[in-house]
N, C-alpha and C. Protein backbone atom coordinates (compact mmCIF):
# COMPACT_ATOMS: atom_id res chain seq x y z
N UNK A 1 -6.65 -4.03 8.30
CA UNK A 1 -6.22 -2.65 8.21
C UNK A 1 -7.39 -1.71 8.49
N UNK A 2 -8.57 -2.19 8.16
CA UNK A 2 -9.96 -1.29 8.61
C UNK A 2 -9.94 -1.15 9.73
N UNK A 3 -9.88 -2.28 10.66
CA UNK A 3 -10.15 -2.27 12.19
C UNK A 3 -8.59 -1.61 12.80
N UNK A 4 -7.83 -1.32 12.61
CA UNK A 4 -6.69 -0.52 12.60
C UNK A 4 -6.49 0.68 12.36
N UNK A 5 -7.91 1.29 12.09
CA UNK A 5 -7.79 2.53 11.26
C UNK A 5 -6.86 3.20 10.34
N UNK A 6 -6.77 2.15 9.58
CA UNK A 6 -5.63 2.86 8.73
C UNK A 6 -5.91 2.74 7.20
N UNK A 7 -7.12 2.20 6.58
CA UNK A 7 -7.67 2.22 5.64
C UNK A 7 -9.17 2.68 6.52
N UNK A 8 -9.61 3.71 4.68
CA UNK A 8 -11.18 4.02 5.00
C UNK A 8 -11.95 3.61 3.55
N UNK A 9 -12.81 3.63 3.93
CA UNK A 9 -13.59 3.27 2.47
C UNK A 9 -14.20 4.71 1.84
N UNK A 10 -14.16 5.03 0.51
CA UNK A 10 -14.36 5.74 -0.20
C UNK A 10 -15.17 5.74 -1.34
N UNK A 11 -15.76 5.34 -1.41
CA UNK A 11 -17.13 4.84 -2.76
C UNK A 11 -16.74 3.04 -2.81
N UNK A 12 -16.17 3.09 -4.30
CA UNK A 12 -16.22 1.66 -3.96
C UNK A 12 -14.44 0.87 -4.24
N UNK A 13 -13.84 1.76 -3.28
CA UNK A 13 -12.26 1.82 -2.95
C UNK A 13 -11.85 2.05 -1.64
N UNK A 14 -10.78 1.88 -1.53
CA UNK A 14 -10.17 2.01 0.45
C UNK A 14 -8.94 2.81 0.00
N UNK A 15 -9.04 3.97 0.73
CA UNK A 15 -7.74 4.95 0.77
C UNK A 15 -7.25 4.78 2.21
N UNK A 16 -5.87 5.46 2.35
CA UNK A 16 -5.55 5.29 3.28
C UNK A 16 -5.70 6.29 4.33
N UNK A 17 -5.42 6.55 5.91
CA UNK A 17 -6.65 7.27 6.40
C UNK A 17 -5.47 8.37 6.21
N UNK A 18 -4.49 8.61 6.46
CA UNK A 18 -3.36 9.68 6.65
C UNK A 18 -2.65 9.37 5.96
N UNK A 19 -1.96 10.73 5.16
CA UNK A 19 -0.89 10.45 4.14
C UNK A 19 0.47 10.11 5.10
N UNK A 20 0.45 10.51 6.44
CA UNK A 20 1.79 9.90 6.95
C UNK A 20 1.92 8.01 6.60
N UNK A 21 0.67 7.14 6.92
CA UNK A 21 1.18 5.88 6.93
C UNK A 21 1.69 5.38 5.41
N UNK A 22 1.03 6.21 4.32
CA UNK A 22 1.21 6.00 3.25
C UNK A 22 2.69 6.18 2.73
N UNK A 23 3.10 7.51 3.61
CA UNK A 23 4.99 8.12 3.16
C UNK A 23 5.86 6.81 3.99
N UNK A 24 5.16 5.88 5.00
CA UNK A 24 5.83 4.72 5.35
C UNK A 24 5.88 3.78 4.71
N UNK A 25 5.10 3.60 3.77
CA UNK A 25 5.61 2.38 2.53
C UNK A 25 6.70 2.67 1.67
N UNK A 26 7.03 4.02 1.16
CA UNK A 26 8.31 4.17 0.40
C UNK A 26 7.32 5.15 -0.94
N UNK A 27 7.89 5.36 -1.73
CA UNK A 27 7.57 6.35 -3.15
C UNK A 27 6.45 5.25 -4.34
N UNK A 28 5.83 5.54 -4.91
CA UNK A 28 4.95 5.18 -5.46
C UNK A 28 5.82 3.75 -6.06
N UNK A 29 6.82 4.20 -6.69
CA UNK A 29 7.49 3.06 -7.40
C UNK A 29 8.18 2.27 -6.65
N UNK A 30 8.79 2.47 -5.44
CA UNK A 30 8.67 1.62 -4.76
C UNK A 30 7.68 0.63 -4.08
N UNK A 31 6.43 0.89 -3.90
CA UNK A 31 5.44 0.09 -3.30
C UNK A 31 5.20 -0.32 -4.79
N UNK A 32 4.72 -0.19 -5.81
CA UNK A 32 4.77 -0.98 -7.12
C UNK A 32 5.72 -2.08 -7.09
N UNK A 33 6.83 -1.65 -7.41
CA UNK A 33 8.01 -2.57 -7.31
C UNK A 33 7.89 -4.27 -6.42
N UNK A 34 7.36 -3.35 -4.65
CA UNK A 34 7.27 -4.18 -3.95
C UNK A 34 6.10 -5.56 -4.26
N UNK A 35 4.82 -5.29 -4.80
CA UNK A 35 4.02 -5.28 -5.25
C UNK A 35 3.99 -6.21 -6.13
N UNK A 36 4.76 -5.23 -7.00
CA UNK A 36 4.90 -6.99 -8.98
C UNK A 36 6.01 -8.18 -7.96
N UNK A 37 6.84 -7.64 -6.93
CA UNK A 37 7.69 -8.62 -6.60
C UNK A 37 7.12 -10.25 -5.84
N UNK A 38 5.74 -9.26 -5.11
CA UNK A 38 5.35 -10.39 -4.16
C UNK A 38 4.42 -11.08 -5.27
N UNK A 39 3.87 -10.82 -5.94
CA UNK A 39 2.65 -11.41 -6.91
C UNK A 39 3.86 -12.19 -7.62
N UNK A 40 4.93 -11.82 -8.48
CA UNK A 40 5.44 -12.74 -8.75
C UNK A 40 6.52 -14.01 -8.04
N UNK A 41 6.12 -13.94 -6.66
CA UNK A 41 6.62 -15.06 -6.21
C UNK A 41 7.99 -14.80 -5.55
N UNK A 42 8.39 -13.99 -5.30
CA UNK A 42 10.48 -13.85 -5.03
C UNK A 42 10.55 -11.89 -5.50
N UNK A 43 11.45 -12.23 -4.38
CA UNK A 43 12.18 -10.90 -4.63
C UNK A 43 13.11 -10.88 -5.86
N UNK A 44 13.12 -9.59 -6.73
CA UNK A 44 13.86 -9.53 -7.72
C UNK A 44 14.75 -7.86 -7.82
N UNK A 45 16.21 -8.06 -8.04
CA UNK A 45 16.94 -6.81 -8.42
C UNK A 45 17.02 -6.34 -8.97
């Protein structure tokens, strides 16, 4: 995603470079959601 420019580094964190790619993942709780789903293994409803 660095070499993509679409993450930048920021002290000692990576933001993303434009809030547009960020409004393409979905609302905060959705990318959470997405998030606990993949760490725990399976999609859940």
């Amino acid at each position: 995603m660095w070499d993509l420019n679409i993450l930048s580094a920021t002290g000692d964190y990576y933001v993303f470079s434009t809030e547009s790619f960020r409004e393409l993942l979905g609302s905060r709780e959705q990318v959470e959601q997405a998030m606990t789903n993949y760490i725990d293994g399976g999609e859940k409803n």
